[in-house]
C-alpha atoms as a PDB file:
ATOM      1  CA  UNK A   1     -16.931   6.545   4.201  1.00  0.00           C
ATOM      2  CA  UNK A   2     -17.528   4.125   0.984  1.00  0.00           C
ATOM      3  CA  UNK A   3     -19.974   1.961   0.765  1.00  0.00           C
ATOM      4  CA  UNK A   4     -20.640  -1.019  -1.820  1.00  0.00           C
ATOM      5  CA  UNK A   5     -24.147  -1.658  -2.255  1.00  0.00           C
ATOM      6  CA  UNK A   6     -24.891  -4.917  -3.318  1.00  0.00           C
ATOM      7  CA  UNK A   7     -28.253  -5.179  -6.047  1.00  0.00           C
ATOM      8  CA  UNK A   8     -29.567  -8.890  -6.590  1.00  0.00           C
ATOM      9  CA  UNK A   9     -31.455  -8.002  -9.333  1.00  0.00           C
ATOM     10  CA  UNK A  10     -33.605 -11.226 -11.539  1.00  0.00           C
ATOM     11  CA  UNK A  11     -34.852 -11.710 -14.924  1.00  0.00           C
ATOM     12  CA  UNK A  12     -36.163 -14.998 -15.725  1.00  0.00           C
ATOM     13  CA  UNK A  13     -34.168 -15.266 -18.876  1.00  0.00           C
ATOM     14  CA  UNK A  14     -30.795 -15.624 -16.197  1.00  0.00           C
ATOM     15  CA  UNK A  15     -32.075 -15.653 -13.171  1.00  0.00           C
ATOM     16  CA  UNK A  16     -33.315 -19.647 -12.768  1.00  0.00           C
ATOM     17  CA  UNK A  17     -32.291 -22.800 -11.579  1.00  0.00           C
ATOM     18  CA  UNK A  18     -31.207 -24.447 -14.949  1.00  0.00           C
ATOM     19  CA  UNK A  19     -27.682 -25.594 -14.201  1.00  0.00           C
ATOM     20  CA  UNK A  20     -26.851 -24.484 -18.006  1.00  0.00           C
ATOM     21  CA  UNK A  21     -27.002 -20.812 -17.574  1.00  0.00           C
ATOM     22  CA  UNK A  22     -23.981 -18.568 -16.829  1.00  0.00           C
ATOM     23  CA  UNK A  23     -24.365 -15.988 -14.330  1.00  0.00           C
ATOM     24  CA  UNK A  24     -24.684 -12.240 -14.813  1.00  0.00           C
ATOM     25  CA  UNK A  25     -22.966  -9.913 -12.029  1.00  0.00           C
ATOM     26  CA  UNK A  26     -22.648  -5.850 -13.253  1.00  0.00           C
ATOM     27  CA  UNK A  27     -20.690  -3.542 -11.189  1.00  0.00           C
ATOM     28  CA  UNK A  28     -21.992  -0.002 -10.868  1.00  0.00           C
ATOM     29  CA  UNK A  29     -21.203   3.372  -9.452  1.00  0.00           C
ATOM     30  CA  UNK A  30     -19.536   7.192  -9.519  1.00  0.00           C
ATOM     31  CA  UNK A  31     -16.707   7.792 -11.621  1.00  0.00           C
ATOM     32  CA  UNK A  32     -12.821   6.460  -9.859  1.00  0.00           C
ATOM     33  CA  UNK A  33     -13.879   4.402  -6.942  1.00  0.00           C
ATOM     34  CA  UNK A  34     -12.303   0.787  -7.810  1.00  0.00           C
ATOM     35  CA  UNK A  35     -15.230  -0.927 -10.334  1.00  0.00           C
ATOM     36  CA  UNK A  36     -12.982  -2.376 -12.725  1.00  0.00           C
ATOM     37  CA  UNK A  37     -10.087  -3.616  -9.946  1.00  0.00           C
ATOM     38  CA  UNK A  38     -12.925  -5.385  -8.322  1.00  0.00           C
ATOM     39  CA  UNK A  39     -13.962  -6.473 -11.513  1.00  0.00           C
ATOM     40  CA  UNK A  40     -11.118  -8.633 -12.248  1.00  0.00           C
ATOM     41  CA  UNK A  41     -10.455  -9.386  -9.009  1.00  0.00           C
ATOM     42  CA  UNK A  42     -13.924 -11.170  -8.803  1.00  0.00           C
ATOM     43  CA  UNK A  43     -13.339 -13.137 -12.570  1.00  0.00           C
ATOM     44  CA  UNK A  44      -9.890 -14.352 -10.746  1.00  0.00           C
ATOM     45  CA  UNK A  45     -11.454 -15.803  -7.974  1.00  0.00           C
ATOM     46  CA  UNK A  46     -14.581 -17.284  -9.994  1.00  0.00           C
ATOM     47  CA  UNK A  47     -11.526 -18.742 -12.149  1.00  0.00           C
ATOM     48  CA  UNK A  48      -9.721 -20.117  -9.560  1.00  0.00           C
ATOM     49  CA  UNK A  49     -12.920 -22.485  -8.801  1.00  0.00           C
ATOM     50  CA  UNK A  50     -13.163 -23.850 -12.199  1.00  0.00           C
ATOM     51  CA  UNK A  51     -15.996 -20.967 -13.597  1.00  0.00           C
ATOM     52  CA  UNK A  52     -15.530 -19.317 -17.044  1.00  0.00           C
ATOM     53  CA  UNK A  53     -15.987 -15.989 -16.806  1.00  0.00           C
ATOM     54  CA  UNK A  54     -16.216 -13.357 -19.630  1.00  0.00           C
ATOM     55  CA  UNK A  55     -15.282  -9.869 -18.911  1.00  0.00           C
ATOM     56  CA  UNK A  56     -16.958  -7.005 -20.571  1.00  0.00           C
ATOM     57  CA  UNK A  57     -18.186  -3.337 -19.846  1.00  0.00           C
ATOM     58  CA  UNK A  58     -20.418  -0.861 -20.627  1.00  0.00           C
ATOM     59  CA  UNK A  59     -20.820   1.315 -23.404  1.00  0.00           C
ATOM     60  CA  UNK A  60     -18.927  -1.302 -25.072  1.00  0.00           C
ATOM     61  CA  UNK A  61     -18.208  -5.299 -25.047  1.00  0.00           C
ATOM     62  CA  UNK A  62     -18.503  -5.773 -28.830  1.00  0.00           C
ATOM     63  CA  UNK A  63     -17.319  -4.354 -31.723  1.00  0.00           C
ATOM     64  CA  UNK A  64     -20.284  -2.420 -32.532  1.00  0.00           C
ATOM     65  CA  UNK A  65     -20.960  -1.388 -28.837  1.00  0.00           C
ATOM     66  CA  UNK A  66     -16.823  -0.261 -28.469  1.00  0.00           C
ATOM     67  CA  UNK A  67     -17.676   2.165 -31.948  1.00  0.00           C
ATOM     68  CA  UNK A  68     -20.330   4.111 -29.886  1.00  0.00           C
ATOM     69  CA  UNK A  69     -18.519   4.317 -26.660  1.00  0.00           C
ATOM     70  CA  UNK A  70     -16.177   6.338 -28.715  1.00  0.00           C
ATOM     71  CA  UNK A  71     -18.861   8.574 -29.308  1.00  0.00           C
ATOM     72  CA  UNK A  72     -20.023   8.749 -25.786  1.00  0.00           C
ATOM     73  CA  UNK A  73     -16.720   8.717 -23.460  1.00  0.00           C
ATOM     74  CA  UNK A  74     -14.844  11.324 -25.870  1.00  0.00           C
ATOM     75  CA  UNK A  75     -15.162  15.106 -27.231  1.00  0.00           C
ATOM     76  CA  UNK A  76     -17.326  17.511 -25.400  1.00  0.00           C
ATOM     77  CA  UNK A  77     -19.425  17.373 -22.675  1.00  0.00           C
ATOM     78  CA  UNK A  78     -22.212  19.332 -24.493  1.00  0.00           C
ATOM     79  CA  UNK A  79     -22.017  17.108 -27.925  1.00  0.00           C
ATOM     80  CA  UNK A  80     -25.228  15.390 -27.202  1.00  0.00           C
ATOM     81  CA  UNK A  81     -28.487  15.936 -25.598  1.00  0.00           C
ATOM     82  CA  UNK A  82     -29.556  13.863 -22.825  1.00  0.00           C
ATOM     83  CA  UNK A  83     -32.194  11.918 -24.854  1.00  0.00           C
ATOM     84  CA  UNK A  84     -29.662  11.285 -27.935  1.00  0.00           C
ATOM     85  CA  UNK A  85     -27.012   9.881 -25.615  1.00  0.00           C
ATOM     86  CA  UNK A  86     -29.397   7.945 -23.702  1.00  0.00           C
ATOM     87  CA  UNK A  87     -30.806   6.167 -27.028  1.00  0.00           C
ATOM     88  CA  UNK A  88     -27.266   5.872 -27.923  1.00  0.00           C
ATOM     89  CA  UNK A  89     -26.418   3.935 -24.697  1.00  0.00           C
ATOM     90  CA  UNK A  90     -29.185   1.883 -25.441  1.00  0.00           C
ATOM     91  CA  UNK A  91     -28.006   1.148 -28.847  1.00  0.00           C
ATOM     92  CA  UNK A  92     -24.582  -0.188 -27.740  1.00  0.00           C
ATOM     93  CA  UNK A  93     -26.327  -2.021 -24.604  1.00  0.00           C
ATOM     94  CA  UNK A  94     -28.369  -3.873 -27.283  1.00  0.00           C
ATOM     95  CA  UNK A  95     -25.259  -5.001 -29.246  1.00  0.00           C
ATOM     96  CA  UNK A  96     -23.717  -5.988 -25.930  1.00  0.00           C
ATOM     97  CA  UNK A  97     -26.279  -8.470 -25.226  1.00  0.00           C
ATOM     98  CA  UNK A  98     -27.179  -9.680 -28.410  1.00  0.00           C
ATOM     99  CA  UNK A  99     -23.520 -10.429 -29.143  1.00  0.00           C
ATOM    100  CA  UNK A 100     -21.513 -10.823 -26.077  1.00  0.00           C
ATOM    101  CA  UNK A 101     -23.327 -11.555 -22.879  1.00  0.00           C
ATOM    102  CA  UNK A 102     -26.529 -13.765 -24.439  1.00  0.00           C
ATOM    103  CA  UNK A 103     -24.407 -15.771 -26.121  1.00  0.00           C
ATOM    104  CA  UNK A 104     -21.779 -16.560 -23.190  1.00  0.00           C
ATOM    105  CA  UNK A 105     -24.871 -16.872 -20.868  1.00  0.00           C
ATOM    106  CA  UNK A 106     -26.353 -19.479 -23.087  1.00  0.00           C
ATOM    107  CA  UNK A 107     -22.805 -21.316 -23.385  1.00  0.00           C
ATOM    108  CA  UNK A 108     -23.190 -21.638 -19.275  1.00  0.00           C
ATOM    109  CA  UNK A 109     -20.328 -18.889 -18.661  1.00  0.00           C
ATOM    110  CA  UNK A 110     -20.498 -16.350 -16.104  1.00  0.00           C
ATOM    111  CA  UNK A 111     -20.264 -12.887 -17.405  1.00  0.00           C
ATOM    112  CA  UNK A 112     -18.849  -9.957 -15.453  1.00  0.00           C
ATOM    113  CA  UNK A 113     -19.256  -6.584 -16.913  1.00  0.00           C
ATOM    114  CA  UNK A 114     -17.930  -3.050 -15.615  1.00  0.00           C
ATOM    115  CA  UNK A 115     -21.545  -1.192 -15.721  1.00  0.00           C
ATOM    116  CA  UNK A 116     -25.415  -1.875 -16.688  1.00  0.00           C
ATOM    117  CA  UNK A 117     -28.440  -0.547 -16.971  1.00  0.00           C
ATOM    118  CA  UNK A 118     -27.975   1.472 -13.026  1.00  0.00           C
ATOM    119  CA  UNK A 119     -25.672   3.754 -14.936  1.00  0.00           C
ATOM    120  CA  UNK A 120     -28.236   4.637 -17.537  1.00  0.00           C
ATOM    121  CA  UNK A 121     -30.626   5.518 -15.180  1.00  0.00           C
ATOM    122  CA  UNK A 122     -28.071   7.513 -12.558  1.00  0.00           C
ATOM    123  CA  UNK A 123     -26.061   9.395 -15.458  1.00  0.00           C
ATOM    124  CA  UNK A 124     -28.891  10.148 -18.166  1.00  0.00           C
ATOM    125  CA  UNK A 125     -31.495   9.937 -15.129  1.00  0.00           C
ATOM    126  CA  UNK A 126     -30.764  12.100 -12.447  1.00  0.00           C
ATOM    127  CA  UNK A 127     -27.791  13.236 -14.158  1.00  0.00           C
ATOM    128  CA  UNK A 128     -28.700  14.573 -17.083  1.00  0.00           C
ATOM    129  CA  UNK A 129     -32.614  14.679 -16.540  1.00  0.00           C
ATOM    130  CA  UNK A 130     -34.035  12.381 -18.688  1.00  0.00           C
ATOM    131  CA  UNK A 131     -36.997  10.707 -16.623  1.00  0.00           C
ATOM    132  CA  UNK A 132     -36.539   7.401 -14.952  1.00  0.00           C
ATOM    133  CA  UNK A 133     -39.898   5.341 -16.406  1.00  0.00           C
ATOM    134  CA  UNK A 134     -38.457   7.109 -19.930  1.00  0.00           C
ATOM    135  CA  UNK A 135     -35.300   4.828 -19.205  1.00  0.00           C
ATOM    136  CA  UNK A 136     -37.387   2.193 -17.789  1.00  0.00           C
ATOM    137  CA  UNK A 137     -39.763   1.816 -20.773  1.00  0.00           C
ATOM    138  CA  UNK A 138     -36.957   2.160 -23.477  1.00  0.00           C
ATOM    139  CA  UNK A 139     -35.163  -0.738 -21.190  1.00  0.00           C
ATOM    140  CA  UNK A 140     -38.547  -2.844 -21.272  1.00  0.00           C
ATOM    141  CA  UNK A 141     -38.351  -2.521 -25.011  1.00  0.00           C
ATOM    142  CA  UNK A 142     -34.905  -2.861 -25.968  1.00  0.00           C
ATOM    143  CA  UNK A 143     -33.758  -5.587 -23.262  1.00  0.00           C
ATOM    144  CA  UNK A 144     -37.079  -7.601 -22.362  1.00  0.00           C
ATOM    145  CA  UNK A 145     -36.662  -6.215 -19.172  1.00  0.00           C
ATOM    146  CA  UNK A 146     -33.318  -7.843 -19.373  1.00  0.00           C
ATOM    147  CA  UNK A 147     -31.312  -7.260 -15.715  1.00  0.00           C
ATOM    148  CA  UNK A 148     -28.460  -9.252 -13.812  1.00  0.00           C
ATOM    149  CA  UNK A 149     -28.072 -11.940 -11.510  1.00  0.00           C
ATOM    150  CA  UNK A 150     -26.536  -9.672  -9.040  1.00  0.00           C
ATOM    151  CA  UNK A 151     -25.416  -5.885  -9.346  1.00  0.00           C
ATOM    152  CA  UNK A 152     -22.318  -4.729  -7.459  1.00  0.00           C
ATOM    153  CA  UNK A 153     -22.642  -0.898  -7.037  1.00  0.00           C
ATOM    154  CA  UNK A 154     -19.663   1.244  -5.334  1.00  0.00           C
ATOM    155  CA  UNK A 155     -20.245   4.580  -3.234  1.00  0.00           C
ATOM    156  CA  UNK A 156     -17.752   6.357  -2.214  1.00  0.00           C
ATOM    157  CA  UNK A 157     -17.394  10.379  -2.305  1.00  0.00           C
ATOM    158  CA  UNK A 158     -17.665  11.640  -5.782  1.00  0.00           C
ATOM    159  CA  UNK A 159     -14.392  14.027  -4.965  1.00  0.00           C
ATOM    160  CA  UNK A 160     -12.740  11.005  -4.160  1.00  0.00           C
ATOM    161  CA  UNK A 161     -13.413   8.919  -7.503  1.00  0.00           C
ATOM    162  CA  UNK A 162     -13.316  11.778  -9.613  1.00  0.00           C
ATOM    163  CA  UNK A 163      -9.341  12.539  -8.028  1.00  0.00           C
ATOM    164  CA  UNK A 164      -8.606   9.199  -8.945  1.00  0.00           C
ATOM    165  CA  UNK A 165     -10.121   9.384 -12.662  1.00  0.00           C
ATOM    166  CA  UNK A 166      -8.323  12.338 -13.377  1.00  0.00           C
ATOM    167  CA  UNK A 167      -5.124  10.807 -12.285  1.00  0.00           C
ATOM    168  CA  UNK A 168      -5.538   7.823 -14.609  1.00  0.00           C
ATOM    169  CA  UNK A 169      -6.909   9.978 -17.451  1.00  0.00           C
ATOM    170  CA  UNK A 170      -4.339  12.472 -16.877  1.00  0.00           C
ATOM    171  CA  UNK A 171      -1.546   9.588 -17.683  1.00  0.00           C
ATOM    172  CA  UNK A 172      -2.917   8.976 -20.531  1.00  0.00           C
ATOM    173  CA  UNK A 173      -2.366  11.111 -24.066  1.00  0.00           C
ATOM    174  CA  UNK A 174      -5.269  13.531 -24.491  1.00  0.00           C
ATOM    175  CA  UNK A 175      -6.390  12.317 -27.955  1.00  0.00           C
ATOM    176  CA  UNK A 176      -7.016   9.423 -26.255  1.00  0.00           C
ATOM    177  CA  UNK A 177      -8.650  10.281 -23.027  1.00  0.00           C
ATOM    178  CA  UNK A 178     -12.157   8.744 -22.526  1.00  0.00           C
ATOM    179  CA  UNK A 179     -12.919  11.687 -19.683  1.00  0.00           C
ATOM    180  CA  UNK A 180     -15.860  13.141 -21.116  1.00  0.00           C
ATOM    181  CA  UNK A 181     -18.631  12.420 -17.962  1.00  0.00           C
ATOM    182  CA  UNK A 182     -15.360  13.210 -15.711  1.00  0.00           C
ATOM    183  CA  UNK A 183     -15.475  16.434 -16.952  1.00  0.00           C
ATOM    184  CA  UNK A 184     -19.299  17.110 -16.316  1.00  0.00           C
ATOM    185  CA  UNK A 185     -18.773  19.119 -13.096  1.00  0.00           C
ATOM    186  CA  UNK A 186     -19.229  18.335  -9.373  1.00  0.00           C
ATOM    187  CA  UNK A 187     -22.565  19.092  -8.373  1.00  0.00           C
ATOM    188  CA  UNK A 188     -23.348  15.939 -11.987  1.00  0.00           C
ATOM    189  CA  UNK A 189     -21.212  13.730 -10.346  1.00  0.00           C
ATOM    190  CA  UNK A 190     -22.999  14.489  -6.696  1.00  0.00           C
ATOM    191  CA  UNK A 191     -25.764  13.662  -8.531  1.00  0.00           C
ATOM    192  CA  UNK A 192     -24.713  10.488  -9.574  1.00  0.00           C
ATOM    193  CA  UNK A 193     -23.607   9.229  -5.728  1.00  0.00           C
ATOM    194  CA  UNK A 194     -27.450   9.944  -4.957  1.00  0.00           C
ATOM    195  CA  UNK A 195     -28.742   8.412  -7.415  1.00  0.00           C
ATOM    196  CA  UNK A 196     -27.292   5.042  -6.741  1.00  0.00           C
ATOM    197  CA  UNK A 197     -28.067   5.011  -3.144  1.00  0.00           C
ATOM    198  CA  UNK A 198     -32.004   5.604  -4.266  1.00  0.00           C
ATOM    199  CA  UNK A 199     -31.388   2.968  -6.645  1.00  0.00           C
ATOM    200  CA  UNK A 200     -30.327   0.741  -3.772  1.00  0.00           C
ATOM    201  CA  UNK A 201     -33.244   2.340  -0.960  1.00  0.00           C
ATOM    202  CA  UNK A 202     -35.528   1.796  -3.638  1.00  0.00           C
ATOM    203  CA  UNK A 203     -34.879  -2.023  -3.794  1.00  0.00           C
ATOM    204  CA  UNK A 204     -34.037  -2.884  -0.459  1.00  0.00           C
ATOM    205  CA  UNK A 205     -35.420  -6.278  -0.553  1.00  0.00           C
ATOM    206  CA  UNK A 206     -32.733  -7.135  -2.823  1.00  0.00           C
ATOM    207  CA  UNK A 207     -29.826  -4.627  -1.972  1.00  0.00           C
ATOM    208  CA  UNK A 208     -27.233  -5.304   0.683  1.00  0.00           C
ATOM    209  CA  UNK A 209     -25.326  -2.558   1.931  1.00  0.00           C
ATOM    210  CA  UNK A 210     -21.694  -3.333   2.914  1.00  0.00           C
ATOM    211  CA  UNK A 211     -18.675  -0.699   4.255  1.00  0.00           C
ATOM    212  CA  UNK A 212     -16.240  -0.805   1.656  1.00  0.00           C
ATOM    213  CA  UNK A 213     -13.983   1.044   3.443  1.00  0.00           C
ATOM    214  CA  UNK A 214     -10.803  -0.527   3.402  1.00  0.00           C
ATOM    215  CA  UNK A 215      -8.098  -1.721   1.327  1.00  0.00           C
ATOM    216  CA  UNK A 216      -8.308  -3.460  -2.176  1.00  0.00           C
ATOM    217  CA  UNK A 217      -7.766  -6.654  -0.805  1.00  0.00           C
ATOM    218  CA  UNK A 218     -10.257  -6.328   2.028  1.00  0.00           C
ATOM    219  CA  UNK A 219     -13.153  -4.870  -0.149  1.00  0.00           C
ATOM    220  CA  UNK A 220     -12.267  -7.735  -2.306  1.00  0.00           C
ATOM    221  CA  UNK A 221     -12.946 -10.484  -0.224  1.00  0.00           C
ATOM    222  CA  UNK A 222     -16.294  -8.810   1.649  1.00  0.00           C
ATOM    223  CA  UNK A 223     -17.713  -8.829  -2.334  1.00  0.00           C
ATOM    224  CA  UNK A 224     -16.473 -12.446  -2.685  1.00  0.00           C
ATOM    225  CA  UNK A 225     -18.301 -13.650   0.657  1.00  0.00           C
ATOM    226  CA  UNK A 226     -21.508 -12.009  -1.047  1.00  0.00           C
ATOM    227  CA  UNK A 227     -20.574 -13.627  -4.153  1.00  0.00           C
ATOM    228  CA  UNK A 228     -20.418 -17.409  -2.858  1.00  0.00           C
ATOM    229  CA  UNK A 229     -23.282 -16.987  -0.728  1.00  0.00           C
ATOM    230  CA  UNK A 230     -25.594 -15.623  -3.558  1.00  0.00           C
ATOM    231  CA  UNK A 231     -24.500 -18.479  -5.695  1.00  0.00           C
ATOM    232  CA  UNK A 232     -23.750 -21.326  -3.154  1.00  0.00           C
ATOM    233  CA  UNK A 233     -20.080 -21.675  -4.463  1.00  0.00           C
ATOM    234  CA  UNK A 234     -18.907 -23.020  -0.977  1.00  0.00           C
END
């Protein structure tokens, strides 16, 4: 059964009362199980109320940011180490903010972006080994501790998403494939499932857990509900 766990995660820089600021909402989880549907299923409802949203995603969101994810979602799965590739997130994540997501913040839109910081710390974390308070100091540094509003994450099995992602990689030509982490084996990608449910156990005062089994539609509206009541959108 798939789960969506629900992270309200602050940071004073977003996370206030100042009628100004946008809102930050991140989506996170394995590889195939429906982020970026949700995704824009959430901006079109946030639309629909008279909210500008700006979608985005992770690597990637601005020019700089989309040049690295080429680097990162491409070629072989052995190209980097896990420190390299973790600086290198870090690197587009800081062009993200600094030129995307700070800026439509400050402009008082909501920003919506398909992964954050969780994946950092499940893929180059537990996945690939590189220490959690490693990731956790380099995102103090980097970010000032920067983290969003609220942080949808999606577990399902990892066989599951990782059927799916090969089906929509697979339709696409190979030169152009962004499969690389799909093709980092099953027991990775295991990894990865466990690693955002400690993410969630590990901040259960501000993690809600919520079935997401279902269909699009359904799953859809059970994030909305969470949505307008974390906000007060009525």
């Amino acid at each position: 059964m798939r789960h969506l766990i629900i992270c309200l995660l602050g940071h004073p820089a977003v996370n206030n009362s100042s009628p100004e600021k946008g809102r930050f909402i991140s989506f996170e989880g394995g590889e195939g199980l429906g982020k970026s549907t949700q995704a824009l299923l959430l901006r079109d409802q946030l639309q629909a109320l008279g909210i500008p949203v700006v979608m985005t995603r992770e690597p990637g969101g601005s020019e700089g940011a989309e040049a690295i994810r080429k680097l990162l979602v491409t070629g072989g799965v052995d190209k980097w180490t896990p420190m390299t590739e973790t600086l290198l997130h870090y690197a587009a994540r800081v062009d993200h903010l600094e030129r995307t997501v700070w800026p439509a913040l400050e402009a008082g839109k909501w920003v919506i972006t398909d992964r954050y910081a969780d994946s950092t710390l499940a893929y180059q974390g537990s996945g690939q080994h590189v220490s959690s308070e490693t990731i956790q100091s380099l995102h103090a540094l980097s970010t000032d501790n920067f983290w969003p509003d609220m942080t949808l994450v999606m577990d399902g099995k990892s066989s599951l998403g990782l059927d799916r992602a090969r089906a929509r990689e697979g339709a696409i030509d190979q030169d152009k494939r962004e499969d690389r982490y799909e093709r980092m084996g099953s027991d990775f990608h295991e990894r990865l499932r466990t690693a955002f449910q400690e993410i969630a156990a590990q901040n259960a005062d501000r993690c809600v857990l919520i079935d997401a089994e279902g269909s699009i539609e359904e799953i859809s509206e059970r994030i909305f509900l969470q949505v307008s009541t974390r906000f007060g959108l009525g």
